[in-house]
Protein backbone atom coordinates (compact mmCIF):
# COMPACT_ATOMS: atom_id res chain seq x y z
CA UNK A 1 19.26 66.29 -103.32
CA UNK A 2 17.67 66.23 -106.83
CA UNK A 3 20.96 66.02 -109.11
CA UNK A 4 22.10 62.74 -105.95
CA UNK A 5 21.87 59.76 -108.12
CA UNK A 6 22.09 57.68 -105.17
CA UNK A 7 18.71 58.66 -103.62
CA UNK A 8 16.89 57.29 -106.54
CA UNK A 9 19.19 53.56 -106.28
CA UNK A 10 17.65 50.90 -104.75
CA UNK A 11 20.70 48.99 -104.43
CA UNK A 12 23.02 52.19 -102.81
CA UNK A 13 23.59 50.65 -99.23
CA UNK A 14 22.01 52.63 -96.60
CA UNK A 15 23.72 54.02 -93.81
CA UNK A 16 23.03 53.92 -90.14
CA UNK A 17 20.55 56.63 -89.19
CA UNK A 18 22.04 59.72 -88.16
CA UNK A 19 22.83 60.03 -83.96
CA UNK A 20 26.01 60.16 -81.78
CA UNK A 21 28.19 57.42 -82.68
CA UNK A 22 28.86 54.85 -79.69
CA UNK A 23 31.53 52.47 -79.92
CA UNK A 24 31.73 49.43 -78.32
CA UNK A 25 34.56 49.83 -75.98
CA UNK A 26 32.95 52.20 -74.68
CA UNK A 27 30.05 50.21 -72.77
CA UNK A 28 32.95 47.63 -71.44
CA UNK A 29 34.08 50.59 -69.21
CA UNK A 30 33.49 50.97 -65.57
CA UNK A 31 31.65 54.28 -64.20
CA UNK A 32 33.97 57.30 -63.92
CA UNK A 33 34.58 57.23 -60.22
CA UNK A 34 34.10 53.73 -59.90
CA UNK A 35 37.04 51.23 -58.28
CA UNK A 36 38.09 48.82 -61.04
CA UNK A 37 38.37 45.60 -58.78
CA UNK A 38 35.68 42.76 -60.10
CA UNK A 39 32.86 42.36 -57.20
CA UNK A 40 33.56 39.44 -54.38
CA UNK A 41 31.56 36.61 -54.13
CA UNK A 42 28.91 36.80 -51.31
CA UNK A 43 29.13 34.03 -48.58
CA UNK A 44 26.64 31.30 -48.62
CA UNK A 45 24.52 30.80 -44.93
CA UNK A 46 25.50 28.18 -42.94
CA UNK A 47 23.06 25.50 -43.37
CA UNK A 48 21.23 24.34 -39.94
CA UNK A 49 21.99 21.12 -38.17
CA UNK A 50 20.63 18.06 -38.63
CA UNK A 51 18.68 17.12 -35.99
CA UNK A 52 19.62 13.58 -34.21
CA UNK A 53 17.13 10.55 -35.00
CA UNK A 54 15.11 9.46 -32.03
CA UNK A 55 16.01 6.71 -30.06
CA UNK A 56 14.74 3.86 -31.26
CA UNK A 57 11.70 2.18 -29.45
CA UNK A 58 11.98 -1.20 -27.84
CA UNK A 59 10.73 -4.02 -30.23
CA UNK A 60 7.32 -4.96 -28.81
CA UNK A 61 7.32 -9.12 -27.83
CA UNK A 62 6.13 -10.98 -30.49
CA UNK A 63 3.16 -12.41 -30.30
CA UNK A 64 2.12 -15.04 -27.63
CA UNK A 65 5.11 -14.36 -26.21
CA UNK A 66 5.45 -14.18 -21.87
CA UNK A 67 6.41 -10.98 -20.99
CA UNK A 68 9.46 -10.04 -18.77
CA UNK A 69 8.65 -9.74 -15.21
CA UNK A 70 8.96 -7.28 -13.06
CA UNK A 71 11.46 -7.38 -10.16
CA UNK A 72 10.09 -8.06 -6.89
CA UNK A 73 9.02 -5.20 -4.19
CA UNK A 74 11.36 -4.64 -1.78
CA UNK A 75 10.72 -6.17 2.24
CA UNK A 76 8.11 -4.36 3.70
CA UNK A 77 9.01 -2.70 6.85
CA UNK A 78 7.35 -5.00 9.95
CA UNK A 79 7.95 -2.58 12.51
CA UNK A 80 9.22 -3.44 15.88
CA UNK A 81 9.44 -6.71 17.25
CA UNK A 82 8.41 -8.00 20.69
CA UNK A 83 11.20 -7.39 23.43
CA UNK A 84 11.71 -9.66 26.57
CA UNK A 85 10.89 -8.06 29.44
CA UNK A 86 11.89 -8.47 33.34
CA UNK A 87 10.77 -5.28 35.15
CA UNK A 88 9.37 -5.17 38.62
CA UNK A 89 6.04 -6.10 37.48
CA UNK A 90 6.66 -9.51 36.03
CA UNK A 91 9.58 -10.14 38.57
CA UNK A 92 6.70 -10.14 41.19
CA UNK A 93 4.43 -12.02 38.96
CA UNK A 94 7.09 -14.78 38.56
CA UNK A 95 7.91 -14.67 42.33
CA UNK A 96 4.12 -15.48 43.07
CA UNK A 97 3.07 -17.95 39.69
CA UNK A 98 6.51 -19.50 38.70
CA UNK A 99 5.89 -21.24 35.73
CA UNK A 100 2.59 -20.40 35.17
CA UNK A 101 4.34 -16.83 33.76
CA UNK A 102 5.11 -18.34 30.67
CA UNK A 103 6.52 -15.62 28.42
CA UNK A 104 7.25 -11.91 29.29
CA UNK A 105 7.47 -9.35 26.69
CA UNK A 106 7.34 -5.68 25.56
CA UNK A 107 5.96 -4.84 22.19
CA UNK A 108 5.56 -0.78 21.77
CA UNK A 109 5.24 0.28 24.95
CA UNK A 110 3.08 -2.38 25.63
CA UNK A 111 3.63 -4.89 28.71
CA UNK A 112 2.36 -8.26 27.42
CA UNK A 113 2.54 -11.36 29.65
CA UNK A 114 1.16 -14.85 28.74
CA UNK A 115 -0.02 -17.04 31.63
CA UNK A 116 -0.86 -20.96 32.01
CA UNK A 117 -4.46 -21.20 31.32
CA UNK A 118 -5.00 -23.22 34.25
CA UNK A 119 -4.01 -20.15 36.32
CA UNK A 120 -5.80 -16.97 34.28
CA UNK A 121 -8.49 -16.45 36.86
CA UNK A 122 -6.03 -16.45 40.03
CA UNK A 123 -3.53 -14.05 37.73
CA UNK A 124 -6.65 -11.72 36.82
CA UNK A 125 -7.31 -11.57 40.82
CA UNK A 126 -4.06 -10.88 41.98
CA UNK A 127 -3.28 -8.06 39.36
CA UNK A 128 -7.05 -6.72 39.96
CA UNK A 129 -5.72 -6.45 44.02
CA UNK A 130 -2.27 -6.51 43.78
CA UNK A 131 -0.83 -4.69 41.43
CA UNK A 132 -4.22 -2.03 41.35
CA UNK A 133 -4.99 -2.81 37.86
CA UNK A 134 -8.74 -2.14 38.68
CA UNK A 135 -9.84 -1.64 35.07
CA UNK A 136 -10.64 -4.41 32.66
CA UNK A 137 -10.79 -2.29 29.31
CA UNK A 138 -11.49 -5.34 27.11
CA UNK A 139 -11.70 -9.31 27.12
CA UNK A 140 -11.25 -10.96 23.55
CA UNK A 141 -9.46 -13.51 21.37
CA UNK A 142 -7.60 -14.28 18.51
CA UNK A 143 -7.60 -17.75 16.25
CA UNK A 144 -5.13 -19.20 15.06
CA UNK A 145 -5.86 -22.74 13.80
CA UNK A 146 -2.66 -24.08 12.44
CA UNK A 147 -1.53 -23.89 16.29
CA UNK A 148 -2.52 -26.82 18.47
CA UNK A 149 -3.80 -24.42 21.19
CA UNK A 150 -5.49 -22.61 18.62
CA UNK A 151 -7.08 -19.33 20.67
CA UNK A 152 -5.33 -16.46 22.49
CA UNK A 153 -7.90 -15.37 25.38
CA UNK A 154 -6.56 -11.71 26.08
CA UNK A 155 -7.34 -9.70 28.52
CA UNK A 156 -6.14 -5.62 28.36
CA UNK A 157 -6.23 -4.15 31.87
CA UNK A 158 -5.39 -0.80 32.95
CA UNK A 159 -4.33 0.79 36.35
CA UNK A 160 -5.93 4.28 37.60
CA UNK A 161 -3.88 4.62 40.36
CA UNK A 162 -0.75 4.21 38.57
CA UNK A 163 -1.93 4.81 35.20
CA UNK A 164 -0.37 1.88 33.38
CA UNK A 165 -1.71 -1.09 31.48
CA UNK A 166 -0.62 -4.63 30.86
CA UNK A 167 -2.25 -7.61 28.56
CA UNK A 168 -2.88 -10.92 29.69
CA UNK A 169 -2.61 -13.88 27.29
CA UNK A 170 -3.52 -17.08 27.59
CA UNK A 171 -2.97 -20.64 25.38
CA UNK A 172 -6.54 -22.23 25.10
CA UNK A 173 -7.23 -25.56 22.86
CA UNK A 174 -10.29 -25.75 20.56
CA UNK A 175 -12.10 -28.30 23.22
CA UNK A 176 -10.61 -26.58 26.62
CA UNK A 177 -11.99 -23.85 28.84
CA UNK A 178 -10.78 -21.34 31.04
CA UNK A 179 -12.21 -19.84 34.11
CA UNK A 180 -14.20 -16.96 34.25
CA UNK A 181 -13.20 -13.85 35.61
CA UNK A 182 -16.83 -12.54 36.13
CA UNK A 183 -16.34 -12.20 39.70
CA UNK A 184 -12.85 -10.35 39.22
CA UNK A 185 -14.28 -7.96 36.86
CA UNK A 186 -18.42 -7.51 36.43
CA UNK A 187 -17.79 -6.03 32.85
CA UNK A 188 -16.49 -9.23 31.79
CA UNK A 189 -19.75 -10.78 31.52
CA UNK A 190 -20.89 -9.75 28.23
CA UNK A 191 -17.45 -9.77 27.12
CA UNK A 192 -17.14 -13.40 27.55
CA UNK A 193 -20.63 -14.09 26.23
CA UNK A 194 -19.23 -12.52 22.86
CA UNK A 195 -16.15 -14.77 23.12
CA UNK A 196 -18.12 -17.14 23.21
CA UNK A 197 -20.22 -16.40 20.77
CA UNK A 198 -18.08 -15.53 18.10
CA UNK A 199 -15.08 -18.32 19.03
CA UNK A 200 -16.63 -20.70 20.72
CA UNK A 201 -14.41 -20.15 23.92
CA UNK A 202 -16.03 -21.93 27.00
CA UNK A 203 -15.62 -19.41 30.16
CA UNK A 204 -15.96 -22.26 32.96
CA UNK A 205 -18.32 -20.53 36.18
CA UNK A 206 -19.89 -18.24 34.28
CA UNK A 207 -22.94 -17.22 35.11
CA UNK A 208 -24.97 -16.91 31.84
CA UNK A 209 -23.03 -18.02 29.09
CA UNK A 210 -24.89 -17.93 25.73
CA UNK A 211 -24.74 -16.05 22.60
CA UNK A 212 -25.27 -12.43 22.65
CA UNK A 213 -24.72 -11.61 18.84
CA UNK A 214 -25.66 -14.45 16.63
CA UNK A 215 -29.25 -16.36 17.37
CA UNK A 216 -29.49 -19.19 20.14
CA UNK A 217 -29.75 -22.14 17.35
CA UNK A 218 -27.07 -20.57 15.06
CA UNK A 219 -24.69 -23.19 14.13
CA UNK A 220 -20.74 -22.19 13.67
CA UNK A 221 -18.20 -19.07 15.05
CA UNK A 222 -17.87 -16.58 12.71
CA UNK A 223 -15.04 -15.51 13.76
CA UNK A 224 -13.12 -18.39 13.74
CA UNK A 225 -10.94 -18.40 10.75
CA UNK A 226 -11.77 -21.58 9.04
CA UNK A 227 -15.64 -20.31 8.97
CA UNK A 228 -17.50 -20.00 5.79
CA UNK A 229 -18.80 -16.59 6.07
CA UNK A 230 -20.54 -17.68 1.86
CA UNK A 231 -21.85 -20.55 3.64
CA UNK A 232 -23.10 -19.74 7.04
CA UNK A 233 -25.43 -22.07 9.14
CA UNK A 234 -27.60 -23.27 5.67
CA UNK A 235 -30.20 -24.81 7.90
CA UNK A 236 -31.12 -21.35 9.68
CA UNK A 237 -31.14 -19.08 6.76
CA UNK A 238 -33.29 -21.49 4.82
CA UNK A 239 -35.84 -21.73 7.73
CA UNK A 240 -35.98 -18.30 9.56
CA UNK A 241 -35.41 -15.85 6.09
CA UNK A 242 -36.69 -18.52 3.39
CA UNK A 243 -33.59 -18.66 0.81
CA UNK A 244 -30.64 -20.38 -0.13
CA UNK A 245 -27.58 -19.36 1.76
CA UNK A 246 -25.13 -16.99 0.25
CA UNK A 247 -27.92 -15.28 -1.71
């Protein structure tokens, strides 16, 4: 307005511009239609476990330290033992040899009797015509040098007629012989040769006993347990293949 002498002052306060007028009560006010009560806290999550710590590892032996030992295996499991036996069989044996039936036993299923080796040949015969054990299946040995008779001569025999089988054993010492049973059984000729051969068992009457295996001049039984299978018969190697033994 023209004739308002406070539009022209500079120092007439000015007024807040020109609106609806708000007061501040007003903004403290909840909603219409909303409840009154303050807002509850929200739960915090659970927090997750904390796992365990391992288990510890075992402190590693120090250095140049011996290490425990283990415990030792268990017994192994020998099997069956030998069994004495008295059947028919050796009960006629005895009643014909005595003595000279030394030991009688049964070790699975097997009939085992040792004889005097003084008597193997006449024991052979009268089992061969006896007792109809026509079949000699095998004639070996078996060393043992800590023993003072140091070789088993075996003998495994079987029956056709009454399909059974029995093994002969005999005691022999490392300078003693035992007859031959060449003329009991034919087969046993090459049999004993390798007996020979290989042990060093004399077979006394046989007909042709020499190696069969090993060369005539070989030196040593390989088979014998206190042979030096590095060493073998130097001599021969050296001469008949021209090197060093145990090349």
């Amino acid at each position: 307005m023209a004739n308002d002498p406070s539009s022209n002052d500079p120092k007439a306060p000015q007024g807040p511009p020109e609106g609806p007028e708000t007061k501040p009560s007003d903004a403290a006010k909840p909603a219409e239609g909303a409840s009154a009560e303050p807002a509850k806290p929200v739960a915090a999550a659970p927090k997750p476990p904390i796992p365990a710590a391992p288990a510890a590892k075992p402190a590693a032996p120090a250095a140049g330290a011996a290490a425990p030992k283990p415990p030792p295996p268990p017994p192994k499991d020998t099997g069956p033992k030998p069994t004495p036996l008295d059947n028919e069989l050796t009960q006629r044996l005895r009643a014909r040899f005595g003595d000279a039936i030394r030991e009688a036993t049964l070790d699975r299923k097997q009939a085992i009797v040792l004889v005097a080796a003084e008597k193997w040949r006449d024991v052979c015969h009268y089992c061969r015509d006896a007792e109809k054990f026509d079949y000699l299946a095998d004639l070996t040995a078996v060393d043992w040098p800590k023993r003072e008779k140091r070789f088993d001569v075996v003998a495994n025999l079987y029956s056709f007629p009454k399909n059974e089988r029995l093994r002969l054993k005999a005691h022999v010492g490392e300078s003693e012989s035992v007859e031959s049973v060449v003329k009991v059984w034919p087969v046993a000729n090459w049999l004993e040769r390798e007996a020979f051969d290989m042990f060093g068992i004399h077979f006394e009457g046989h007909p042709n006993l020499k190696r069969i295996l090993m060369p005539d001049e070989w030196q040593g039984y390989p088979l014998r347990k206190d042979y030096d299978i590095l060493t073998q018969d130097e001599a021969w190697v050296r001469e008949n293949l021209g090197i060093e033994s145990g090349q």
